[in-house]
PDB file of N, CA and C in Angstrom:
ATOM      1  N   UNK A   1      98.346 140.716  70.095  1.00  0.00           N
ATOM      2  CA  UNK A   1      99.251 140.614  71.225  1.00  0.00           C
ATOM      3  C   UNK A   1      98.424 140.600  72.515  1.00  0.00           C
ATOM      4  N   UNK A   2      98.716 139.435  73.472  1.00  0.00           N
ATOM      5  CA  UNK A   2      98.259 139.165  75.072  1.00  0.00           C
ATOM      6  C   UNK A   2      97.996 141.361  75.283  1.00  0.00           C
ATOM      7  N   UNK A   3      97.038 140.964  76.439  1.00  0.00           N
ATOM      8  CA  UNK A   3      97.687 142.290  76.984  1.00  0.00           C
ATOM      9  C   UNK A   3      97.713 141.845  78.505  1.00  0.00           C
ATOM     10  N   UNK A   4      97.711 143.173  79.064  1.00  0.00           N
ATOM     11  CA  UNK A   4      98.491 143.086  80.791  1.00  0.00           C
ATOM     12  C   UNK A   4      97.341 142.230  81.517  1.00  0.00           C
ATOM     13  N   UNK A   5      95.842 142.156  81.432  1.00  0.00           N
ATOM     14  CA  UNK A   5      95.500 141.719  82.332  1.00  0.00           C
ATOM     15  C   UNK A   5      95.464 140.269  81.678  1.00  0.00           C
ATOM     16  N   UNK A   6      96.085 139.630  80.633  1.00  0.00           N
ATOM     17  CA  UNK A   6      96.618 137.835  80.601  1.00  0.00           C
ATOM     18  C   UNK A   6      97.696 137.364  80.979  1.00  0.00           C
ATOM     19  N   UNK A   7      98.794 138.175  81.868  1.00  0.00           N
ATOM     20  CA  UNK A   7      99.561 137.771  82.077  1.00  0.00           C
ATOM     21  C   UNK A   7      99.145 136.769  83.677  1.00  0.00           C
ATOM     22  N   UNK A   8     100.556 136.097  83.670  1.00  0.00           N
ATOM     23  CA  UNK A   8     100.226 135.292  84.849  1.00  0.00           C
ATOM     24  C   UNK A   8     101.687 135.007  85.682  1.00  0.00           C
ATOM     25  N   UNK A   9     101.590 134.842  86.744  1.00  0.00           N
ATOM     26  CA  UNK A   9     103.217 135.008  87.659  1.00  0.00           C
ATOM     27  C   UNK A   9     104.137 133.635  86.934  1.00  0.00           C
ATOM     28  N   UNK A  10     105.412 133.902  87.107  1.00  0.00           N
ATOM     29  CA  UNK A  10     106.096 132.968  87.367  1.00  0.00           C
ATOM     30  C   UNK A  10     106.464 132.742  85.278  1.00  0.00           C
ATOM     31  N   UNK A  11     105.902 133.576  84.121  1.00  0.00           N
ATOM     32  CA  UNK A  11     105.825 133.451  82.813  1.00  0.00           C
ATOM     33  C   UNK A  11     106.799 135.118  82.222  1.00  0.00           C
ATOM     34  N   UNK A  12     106.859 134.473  80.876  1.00  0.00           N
ATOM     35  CA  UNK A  12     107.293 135.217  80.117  1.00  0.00           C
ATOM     36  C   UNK A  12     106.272 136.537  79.916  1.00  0.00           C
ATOM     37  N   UNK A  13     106.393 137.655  79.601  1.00  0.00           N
ATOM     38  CA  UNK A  13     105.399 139.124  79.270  1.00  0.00           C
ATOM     39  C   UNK A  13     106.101 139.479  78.650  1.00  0.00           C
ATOM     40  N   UNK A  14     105.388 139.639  76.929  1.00  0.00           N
ATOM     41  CA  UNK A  14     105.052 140.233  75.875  1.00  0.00           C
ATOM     42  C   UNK A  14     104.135 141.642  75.764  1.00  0.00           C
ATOM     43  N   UNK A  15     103.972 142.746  75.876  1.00  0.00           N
ATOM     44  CA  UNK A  15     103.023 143.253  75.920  1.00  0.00           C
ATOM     45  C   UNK A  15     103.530 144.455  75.455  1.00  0.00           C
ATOM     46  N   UNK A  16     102.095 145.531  74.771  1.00  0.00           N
ATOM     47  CA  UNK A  16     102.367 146.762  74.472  1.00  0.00           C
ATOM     48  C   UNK A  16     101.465 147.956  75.587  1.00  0.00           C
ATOM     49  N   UNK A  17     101.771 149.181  76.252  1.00  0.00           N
ATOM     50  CA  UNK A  17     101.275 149.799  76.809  1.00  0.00           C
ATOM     51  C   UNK A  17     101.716 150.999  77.406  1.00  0.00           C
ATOM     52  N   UNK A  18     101.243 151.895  77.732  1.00  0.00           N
ATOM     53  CA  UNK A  18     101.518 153.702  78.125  1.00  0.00           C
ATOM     54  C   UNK A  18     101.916 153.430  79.222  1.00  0.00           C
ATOM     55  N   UNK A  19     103.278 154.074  79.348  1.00  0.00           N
ATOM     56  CA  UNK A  19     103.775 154.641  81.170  1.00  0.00           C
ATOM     57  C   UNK A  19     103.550 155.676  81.206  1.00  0.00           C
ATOM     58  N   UNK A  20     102.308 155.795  83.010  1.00  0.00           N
ATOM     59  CA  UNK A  20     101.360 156.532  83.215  1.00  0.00           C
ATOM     60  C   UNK A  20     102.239 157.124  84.729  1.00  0.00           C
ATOM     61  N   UNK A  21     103.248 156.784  84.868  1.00  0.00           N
ATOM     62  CA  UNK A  21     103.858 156.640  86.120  1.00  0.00           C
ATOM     63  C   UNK A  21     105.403 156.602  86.149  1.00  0.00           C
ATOM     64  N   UNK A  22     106.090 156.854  86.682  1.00  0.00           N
ATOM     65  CA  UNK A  22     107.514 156.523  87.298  1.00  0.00           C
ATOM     66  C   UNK A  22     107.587 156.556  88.270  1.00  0.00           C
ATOM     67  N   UNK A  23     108.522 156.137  89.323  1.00  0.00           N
ATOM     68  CA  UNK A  23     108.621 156.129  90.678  1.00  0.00           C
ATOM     69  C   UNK A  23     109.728 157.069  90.671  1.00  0.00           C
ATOM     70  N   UNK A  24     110.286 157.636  91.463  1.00  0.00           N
ATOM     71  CA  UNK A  24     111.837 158.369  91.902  1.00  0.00           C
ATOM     72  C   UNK A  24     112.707 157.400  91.878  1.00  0.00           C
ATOM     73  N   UNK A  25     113.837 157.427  91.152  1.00  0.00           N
ATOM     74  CA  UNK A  25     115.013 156.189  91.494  1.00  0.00           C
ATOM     75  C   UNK A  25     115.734 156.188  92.435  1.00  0.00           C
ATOM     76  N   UNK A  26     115.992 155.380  93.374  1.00  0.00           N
ATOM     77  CA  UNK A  26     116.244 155.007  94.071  1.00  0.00           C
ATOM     78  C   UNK A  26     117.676 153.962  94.248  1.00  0.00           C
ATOM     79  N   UNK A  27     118.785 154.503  95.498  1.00  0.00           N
ATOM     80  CA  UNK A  27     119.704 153.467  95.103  1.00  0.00           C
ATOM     81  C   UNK A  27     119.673 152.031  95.695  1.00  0.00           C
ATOM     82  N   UNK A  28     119.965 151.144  95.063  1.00  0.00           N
ATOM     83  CA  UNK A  28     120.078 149.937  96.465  1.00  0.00           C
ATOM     84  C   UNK A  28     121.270 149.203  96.263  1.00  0.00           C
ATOM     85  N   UNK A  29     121.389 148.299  96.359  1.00  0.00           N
ATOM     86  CA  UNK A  29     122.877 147.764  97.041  1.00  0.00           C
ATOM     87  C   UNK A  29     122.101 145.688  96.584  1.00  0.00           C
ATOM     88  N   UNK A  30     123.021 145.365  95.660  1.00  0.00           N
ATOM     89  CA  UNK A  30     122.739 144.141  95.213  1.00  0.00           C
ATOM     90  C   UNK A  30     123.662 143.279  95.543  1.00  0.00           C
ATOM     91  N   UNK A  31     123.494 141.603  94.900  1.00  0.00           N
ATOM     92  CA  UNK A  31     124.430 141.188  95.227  1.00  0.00           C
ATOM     93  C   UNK A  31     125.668 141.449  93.741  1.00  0.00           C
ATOM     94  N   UNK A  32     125.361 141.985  92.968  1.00  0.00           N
ATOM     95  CA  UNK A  32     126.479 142.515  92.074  1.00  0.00           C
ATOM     96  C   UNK A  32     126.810 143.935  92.352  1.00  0.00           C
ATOM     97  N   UNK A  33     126.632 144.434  93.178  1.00  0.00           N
ATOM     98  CA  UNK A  33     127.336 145.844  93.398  1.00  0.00           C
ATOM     99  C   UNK A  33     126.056 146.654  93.860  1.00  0.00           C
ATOM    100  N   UNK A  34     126.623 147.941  93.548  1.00  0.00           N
ATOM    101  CA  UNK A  34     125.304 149.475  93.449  1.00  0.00           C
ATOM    102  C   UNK A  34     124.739 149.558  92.782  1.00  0.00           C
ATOM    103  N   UNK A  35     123.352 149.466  92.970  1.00  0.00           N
ATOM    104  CA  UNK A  35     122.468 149.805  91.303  1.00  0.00           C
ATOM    105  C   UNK A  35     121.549 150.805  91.672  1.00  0.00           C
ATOM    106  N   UNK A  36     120.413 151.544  90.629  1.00  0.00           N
ATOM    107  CA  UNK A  36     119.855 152.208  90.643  1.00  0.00           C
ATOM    108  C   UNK A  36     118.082 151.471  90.154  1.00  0.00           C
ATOM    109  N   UNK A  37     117.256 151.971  90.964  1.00  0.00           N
ATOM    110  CA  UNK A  37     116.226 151.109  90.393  1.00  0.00           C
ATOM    111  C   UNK A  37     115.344 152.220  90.493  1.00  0.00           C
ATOM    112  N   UNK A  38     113.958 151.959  89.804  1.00  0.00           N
ATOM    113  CA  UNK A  38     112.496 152.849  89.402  1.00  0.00           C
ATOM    114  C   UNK A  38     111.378 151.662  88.898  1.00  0.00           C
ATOM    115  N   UNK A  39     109.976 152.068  89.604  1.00  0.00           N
ATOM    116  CA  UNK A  39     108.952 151.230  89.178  1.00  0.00           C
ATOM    117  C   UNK A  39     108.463 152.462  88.127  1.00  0.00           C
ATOM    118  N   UNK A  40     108.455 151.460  86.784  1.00  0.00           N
ATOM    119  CA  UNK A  40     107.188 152.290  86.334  1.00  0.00           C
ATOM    120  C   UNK A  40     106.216 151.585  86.454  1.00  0.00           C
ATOM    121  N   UNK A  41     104.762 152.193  85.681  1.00  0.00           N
ATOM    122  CA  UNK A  41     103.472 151.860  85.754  1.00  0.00           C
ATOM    123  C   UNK A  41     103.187 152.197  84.319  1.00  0.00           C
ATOM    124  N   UNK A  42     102.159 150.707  83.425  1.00  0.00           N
ATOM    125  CA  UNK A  42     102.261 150.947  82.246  1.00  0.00           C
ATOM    126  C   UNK A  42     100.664 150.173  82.084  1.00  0.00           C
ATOM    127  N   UNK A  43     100.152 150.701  81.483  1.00  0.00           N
ATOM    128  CA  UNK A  43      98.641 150.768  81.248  1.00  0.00           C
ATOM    129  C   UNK A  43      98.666 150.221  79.905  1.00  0.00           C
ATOM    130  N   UNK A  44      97.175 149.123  79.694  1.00  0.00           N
ATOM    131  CA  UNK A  44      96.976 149.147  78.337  1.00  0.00           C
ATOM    132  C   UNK A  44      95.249 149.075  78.612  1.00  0.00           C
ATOM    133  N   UNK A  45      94.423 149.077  77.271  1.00  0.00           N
ATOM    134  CA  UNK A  45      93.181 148.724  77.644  1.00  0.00           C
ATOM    135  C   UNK A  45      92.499 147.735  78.157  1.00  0.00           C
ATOM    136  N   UNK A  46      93.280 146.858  79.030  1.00  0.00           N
ATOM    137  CA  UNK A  46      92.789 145.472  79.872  1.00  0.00           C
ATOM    138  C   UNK A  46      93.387 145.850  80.859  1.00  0.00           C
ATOM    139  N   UNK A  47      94.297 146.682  81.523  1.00  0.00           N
ATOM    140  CA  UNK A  47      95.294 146.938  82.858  1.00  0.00           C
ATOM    141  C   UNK A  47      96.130 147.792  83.268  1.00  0.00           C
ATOM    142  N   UNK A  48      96.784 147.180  84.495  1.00  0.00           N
ATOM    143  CA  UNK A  48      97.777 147.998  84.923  1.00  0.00           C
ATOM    144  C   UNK A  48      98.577 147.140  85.235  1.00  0.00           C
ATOM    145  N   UNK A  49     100.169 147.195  85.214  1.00  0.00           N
ATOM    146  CA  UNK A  49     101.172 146.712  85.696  1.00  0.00           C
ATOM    147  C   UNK A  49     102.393 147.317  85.913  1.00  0.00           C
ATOM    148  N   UNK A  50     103.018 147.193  86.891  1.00  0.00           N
ATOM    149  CA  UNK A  50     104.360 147.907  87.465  1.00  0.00           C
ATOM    150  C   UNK A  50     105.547 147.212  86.666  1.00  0.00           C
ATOM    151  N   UNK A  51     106.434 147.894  86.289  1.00  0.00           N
ATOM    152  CA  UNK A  51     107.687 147.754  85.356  1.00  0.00           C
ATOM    153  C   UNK A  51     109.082 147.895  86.486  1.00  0.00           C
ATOM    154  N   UNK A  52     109.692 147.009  86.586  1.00  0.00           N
ATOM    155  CA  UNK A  52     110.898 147.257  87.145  1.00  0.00           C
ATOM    156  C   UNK A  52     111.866 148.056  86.539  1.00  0.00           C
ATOM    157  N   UNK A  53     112.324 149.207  86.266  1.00  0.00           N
ATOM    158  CA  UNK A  53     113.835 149.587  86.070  1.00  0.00           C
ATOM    159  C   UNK A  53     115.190 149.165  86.439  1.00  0.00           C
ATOM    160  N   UNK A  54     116.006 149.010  85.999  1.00  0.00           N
ATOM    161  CA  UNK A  54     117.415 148.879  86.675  1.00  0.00           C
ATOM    162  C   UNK A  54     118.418 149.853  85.924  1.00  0.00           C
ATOM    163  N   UNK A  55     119.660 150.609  86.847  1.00  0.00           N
ATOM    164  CA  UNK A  55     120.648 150.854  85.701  1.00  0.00           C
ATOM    165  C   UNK A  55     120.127 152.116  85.023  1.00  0.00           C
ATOM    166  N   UNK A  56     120.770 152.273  83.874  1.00  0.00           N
ATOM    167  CA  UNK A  56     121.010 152.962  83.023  1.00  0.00           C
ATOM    168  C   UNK A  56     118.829 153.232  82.751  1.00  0.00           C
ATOM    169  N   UNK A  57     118.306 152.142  82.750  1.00  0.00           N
ATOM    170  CA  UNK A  57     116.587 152.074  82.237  1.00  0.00           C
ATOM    171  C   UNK A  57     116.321 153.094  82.641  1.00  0.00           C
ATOM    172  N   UNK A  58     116.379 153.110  84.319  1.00  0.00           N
ATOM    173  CA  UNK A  58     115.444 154.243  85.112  1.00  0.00           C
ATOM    174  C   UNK A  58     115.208 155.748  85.116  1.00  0.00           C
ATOM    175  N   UNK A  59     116.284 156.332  83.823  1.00  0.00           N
ATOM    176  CA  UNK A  59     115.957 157.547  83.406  1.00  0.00           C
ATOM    177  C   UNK A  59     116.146 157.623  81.800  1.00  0.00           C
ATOM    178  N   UNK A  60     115.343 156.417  81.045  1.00  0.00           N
ATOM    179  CA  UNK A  60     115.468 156.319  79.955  1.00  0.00           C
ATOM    180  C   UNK A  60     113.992 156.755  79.457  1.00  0.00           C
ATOM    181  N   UNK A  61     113.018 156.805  80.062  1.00  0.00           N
ATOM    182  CA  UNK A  61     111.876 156.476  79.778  1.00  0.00           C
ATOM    183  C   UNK A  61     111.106 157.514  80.411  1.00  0.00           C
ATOM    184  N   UNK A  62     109.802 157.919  79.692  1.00  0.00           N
ATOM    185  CA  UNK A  62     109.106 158.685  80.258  1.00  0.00           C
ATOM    186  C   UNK A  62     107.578 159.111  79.942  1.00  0.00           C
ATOM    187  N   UNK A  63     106.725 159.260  80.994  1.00  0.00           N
ATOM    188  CA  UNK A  63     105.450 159.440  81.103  1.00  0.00           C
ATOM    189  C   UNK A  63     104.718 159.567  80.126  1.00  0.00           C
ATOM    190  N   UNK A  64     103.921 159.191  79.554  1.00  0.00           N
ATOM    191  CA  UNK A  64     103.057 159.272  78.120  1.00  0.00           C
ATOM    192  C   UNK A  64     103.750 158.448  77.137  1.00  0.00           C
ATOM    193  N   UNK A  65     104.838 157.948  77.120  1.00  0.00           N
ATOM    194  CA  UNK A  65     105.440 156.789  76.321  1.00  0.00           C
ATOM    195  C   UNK A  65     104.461 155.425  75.515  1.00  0.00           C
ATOM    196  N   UNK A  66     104.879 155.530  74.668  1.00  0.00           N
ATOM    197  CA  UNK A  66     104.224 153.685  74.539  1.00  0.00           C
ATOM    198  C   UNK A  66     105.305 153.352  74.261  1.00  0.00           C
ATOM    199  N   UNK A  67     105.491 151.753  74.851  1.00  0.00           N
ATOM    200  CA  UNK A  67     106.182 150.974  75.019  1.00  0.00           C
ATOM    201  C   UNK A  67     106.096 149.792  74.743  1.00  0.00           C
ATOM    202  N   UNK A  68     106.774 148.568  74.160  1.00  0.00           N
ATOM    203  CA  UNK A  68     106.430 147.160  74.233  1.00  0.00           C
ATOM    204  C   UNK A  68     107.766 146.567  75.022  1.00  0.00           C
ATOM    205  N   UNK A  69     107.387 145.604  75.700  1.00  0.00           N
ATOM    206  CA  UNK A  69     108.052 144.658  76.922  1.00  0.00           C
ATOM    207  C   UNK A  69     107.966 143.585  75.993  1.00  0.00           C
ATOM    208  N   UNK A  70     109.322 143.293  75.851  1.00  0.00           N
ATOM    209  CA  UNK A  70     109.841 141.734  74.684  1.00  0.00           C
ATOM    210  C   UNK A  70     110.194 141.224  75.980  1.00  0.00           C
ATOM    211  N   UNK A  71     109.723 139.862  76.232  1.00  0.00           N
ATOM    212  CA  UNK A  71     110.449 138.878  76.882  1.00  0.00           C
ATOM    213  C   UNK A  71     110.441 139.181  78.358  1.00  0.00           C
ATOM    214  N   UNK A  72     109.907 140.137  78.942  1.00  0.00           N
ATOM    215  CA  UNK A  72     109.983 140.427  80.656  1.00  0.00           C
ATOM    216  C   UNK A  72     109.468 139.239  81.044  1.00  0.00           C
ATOM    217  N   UNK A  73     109.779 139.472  82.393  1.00  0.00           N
ATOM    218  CA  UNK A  73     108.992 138.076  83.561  1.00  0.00           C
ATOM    219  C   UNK A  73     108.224 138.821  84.597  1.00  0.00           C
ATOM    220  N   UNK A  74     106.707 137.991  84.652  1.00  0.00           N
ATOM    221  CA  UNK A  74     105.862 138.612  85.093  1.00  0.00           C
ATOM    222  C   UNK A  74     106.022 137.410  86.205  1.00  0.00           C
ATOM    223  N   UNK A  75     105.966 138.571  87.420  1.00  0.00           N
ATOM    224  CA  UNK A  75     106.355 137.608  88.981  1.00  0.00           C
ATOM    225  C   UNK A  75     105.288 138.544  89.960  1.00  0.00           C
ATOM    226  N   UNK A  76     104.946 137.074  91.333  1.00  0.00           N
ATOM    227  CA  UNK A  76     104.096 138.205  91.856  1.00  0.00           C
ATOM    228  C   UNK A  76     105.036 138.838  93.042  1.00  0.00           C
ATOM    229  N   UNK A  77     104.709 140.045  93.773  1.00  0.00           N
ATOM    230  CA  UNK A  77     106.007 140.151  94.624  1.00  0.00           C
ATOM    231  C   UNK A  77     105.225 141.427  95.518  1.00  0.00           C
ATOM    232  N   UNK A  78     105.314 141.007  96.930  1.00  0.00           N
ATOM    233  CA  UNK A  78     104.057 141.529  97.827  1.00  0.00           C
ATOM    234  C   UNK A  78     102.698 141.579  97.479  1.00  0.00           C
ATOM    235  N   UNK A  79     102.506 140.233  96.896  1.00  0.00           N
ATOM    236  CA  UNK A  79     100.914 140.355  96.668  1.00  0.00           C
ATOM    237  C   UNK A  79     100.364 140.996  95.672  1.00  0.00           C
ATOM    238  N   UNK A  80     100.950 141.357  94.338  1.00  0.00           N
ATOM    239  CA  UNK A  80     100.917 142.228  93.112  1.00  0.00           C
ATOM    240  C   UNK A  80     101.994 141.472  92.440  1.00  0.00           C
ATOM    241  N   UNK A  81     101.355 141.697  91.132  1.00  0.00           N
ATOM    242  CA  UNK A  81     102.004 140.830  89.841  1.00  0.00           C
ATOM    243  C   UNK A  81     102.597 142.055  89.044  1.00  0.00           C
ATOM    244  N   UNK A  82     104.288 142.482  88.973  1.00  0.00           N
ATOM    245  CA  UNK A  82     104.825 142.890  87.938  1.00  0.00           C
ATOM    246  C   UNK A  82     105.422 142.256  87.316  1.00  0.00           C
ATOM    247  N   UNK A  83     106.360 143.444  86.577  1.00  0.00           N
ATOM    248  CA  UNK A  83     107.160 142.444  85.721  1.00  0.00           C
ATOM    249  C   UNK A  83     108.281 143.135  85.504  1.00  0.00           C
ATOM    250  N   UNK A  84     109.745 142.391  85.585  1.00  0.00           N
ATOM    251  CA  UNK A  84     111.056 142.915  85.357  1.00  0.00           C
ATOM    252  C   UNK A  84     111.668 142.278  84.408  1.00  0.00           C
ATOM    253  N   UNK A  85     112.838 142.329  83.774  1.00  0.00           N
ATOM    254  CA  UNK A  85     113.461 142.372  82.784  1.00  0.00           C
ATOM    255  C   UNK A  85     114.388 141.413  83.391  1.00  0.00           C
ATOM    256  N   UNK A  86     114.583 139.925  82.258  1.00  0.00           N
ATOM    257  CA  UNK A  86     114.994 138.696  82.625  1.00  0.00           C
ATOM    258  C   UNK A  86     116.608 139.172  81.625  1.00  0.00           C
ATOM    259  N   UNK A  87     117.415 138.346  81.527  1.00  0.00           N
ATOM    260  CA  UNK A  87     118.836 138.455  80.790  1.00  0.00           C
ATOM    261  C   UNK A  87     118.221 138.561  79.500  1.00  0.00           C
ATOM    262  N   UNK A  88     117.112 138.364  78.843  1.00  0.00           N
ATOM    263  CA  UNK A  88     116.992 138.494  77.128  1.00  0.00           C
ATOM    264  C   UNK A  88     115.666 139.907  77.182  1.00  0.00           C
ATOM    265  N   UNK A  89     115.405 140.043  77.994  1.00  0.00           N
ATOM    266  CA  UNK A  89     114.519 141.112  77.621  1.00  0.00           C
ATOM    267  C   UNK A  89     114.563 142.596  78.345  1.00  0.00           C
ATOM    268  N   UNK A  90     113.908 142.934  77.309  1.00  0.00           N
ATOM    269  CA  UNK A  90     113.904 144.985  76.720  1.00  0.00           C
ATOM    270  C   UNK A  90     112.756 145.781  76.758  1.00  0.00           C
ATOM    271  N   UNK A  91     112.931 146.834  76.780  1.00  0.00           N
ATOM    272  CA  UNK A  91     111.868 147.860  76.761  1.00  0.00           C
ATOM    273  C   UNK A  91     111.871 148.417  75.478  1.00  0.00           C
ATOM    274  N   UNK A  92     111.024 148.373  74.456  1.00  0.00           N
ATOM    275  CA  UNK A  92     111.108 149.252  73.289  1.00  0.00           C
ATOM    276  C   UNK A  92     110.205 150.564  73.135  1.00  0.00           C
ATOM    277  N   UNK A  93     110.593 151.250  72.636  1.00  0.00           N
ATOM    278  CA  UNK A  93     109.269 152.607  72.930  1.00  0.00           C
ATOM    279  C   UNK A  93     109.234 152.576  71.043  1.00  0.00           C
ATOM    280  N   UNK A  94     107.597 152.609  70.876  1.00  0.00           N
ATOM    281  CA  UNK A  94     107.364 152.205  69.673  1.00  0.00           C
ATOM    282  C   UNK A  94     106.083 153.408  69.477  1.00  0.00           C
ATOM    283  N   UNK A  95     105.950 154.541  70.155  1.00  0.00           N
ATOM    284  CA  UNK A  95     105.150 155.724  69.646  1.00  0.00           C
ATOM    285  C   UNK A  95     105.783 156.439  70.102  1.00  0.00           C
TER     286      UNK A  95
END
């Protein structure tokens, strides 16, 4: 499996790796209503990359986790490449 530092903006992300991080969730105001959002931060042995939360995600998950990202979209956004969760893709915690 790719890991974080082959991903590239504007593509699909496949990847497995440890959240080393959460952000505080935070509310914001979309164009579908109120939502709740959180960056995590998920490490593998090639990287680092920030994880978008939305919803129900942002207190699903937690620090020392491993995780695999089916299907996210890796976008760059202020000059840094994460990746958020497109209509088909998930967070799985697999340790």
């Amino acid at each position: 499996m790719p890991g974080i530092a082959s991903l590239k903006p504007n593509s699909s992300a496949t990847f497995e790796g440890t959240i080393t991080a959460i952000s505080a969730v935070r509310d914001v105001s979309t164009s579908r209503g109120p939502s709740k959002v959180a960056d995590a931060t998920i490490q593998d042995e090639t990287g680092t990359i920030a994880l978008t939360l939305w919803g129900a995600d942002t207190t699903k998950y937690k620090v020392g986790q491993k995780v695999k990202v089916v299907d996210g979209w890796a976008k760059e956004y202020r000059g840094k490449l994460q990746v958020s969760m497109g209509r088909s893709g998930r967070v799985e915690v697999v340790g």
